[in-house]
Each structure stands twice: as structure tokens, then as C-alpha cells.
Protein backbone atom coordinates (compact mmCIF):
# COMPACT_ATOMS: atom_id res chain seq x y z
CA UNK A 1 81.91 118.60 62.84
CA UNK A 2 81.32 115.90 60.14
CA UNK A 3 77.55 114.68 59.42
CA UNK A 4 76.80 111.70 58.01
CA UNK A 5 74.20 112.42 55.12
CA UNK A 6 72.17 109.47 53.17
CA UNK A 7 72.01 110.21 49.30
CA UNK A 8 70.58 108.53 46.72
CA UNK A 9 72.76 108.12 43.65
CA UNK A 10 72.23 106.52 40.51
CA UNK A 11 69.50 104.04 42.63
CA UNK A 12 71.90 103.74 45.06
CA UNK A 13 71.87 104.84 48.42
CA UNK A 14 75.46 106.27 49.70
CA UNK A 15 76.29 107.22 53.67
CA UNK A 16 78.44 110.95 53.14
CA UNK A 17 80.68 112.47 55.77
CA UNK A 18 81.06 116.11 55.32
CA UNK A 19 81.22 119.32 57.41
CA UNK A 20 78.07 120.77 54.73
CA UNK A 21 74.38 120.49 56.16
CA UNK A 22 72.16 117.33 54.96
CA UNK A 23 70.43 120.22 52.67
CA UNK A 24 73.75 120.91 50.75
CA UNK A 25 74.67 117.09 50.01
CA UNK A 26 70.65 116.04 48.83
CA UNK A 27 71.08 119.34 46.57
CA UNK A 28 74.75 117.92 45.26
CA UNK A 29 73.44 113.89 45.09
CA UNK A 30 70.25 115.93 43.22
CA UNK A 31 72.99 117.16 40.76
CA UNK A 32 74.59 114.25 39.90
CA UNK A 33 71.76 112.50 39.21
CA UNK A 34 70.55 114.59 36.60
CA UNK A 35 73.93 114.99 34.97
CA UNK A 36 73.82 110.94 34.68
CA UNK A 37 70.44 110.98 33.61
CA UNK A 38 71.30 113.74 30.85
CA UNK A 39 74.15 111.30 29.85
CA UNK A 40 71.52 108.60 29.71
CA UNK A 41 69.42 110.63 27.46
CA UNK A 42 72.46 111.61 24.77
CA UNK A 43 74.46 108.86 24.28
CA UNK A 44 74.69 105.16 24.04
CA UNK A 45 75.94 104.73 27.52
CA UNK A 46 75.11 101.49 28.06
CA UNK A 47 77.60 100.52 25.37
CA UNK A 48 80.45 101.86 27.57
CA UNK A 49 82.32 100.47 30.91
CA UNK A 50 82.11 102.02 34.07
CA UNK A 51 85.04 103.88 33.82
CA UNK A 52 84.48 105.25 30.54
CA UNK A 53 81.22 106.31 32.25
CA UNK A 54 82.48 107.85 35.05
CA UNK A 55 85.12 110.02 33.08
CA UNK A 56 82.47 111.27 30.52
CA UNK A 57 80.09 112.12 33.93
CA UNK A 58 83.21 113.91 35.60
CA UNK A 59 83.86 115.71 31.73
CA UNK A 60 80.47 116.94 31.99
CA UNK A 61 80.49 118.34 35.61
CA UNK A 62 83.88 120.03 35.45
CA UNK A 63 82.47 121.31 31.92
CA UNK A 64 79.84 122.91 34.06
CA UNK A 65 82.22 124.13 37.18
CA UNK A 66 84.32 125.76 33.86
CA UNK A 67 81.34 127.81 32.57
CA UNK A 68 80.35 129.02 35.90
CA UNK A 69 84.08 130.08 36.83
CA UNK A 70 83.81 131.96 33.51
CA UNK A 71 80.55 133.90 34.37
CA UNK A 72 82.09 134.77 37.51
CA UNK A 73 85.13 136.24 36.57
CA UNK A 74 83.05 138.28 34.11
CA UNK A 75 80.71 139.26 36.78
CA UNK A 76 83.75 140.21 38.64
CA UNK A 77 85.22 142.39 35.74
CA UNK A 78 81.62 144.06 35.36
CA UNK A 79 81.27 144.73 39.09
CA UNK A 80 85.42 146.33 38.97
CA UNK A 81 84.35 148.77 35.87
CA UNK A 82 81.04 149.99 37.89
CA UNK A 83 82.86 150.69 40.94
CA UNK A 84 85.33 152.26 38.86
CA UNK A 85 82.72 154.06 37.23
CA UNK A 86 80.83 154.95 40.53
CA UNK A 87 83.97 156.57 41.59
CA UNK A 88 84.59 158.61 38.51
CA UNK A 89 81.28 159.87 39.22
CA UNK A 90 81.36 160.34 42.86
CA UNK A 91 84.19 162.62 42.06
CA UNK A 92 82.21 164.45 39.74
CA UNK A 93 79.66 165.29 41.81
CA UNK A 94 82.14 166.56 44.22
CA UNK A 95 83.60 168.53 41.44
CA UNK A 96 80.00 169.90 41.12
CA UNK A 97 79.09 170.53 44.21
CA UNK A 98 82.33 172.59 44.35
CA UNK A 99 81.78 174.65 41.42
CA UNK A 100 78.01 175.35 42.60
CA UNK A 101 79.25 176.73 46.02
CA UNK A 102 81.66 178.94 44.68
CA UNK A 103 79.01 180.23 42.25
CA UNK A 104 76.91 180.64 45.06
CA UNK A 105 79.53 182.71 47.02
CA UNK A 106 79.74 184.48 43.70
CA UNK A 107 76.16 185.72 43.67
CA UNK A 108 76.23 186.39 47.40
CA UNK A 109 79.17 188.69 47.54
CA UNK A 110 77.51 191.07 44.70
């Protein structure tokens, strides 16, 4: 089901249809107003049209959406080697445990 979410954007108010929760679209309008107020803040935006504007804003977002992809994929690559490792030393313990019985079967037959 769509809802119809109110956001304020860049002093404007905006009507949003979209199957997230009211919570999830103030928290994305929230976004993009502080990436266009950081623009604000670094360069002489004023000076530019509103489509020069808009592709700097959408350069800066997707900017963002590229670093986090990258710090997933090398969360992902950390999590693969330590469930790699946690196998290499689930089998060790095995191994162990192994060793220990036979020891103990060792000592118990003399």
C-alpha cells in the first residue's frame, strides 16, 4: 500500500507516495536537506542554474551511496574471512577433542 507522506524540502513542502512508513521519507527529506545545505555552505551556488544545482546535489548523494556500497562489501569480505576462520577453528577443536579422547583411552587401558 502507498502512503502519502508530507516533506519539507529545500522550504518546500512536497506530498510523497511510497510503500516506506512516514518515518523513513522525513528521515530521507532530512537527508537531502542537509546535503543542499552542505552545498550551500561550500560553493557559490547561487551563481549556478537549477540544473547545474541539481546535478552537483545528485553528484554528492550518489558520492555518498558509493562510499557506503564500499564499506559494505568490505564488511562483507571481513565477515567471509571470520567465518572462514571460525570454521578452521571449529575443526580444530574437533581435531582436539579427538586427540584428547584417544589419550584418555590411552591412560585408561594401562
Amino acid at each position: 500500500m502507498e502512503n502519502q507522506t508530507k516533506v519539507l524540502i529545500g522550504g518546500q513542502v512536497y506530498t510523497l507516495g511510497s510503500g516506506e512508513s512516514e518515518e523513513y521519507m522525513q528521515r530521507v527529506a532530512l537527508y537531502l536537506n542537509k546535503k543542499m545545505e552542505d552545498l550551500k555552505n561550500v560553493t557559490d551556488i547561487k551563481r549556478m542554474n537549477s540544473r547545474m544545482q541539481s546535478i552537483l546535489l545528485a553528484i554528492n548523494i550518489v558520492d555518498d551511496l558509493f562510499k557506503e556500497r564500499k564499506i559494505v562489501e568490505e564488511e562483507k569480505k571481513k565477515s567471509a574471512h571470520l567465518a572462514n576462520e571460525n570454521k578452521k577453528l571449529q575443526r580444530e577443536i574437533e581435531r582436539t577433542k579427538q586427540e584428547l579422547d584417544e589419550y584418555l583411552k590411552l591412560l585408561n587401558a594401562e
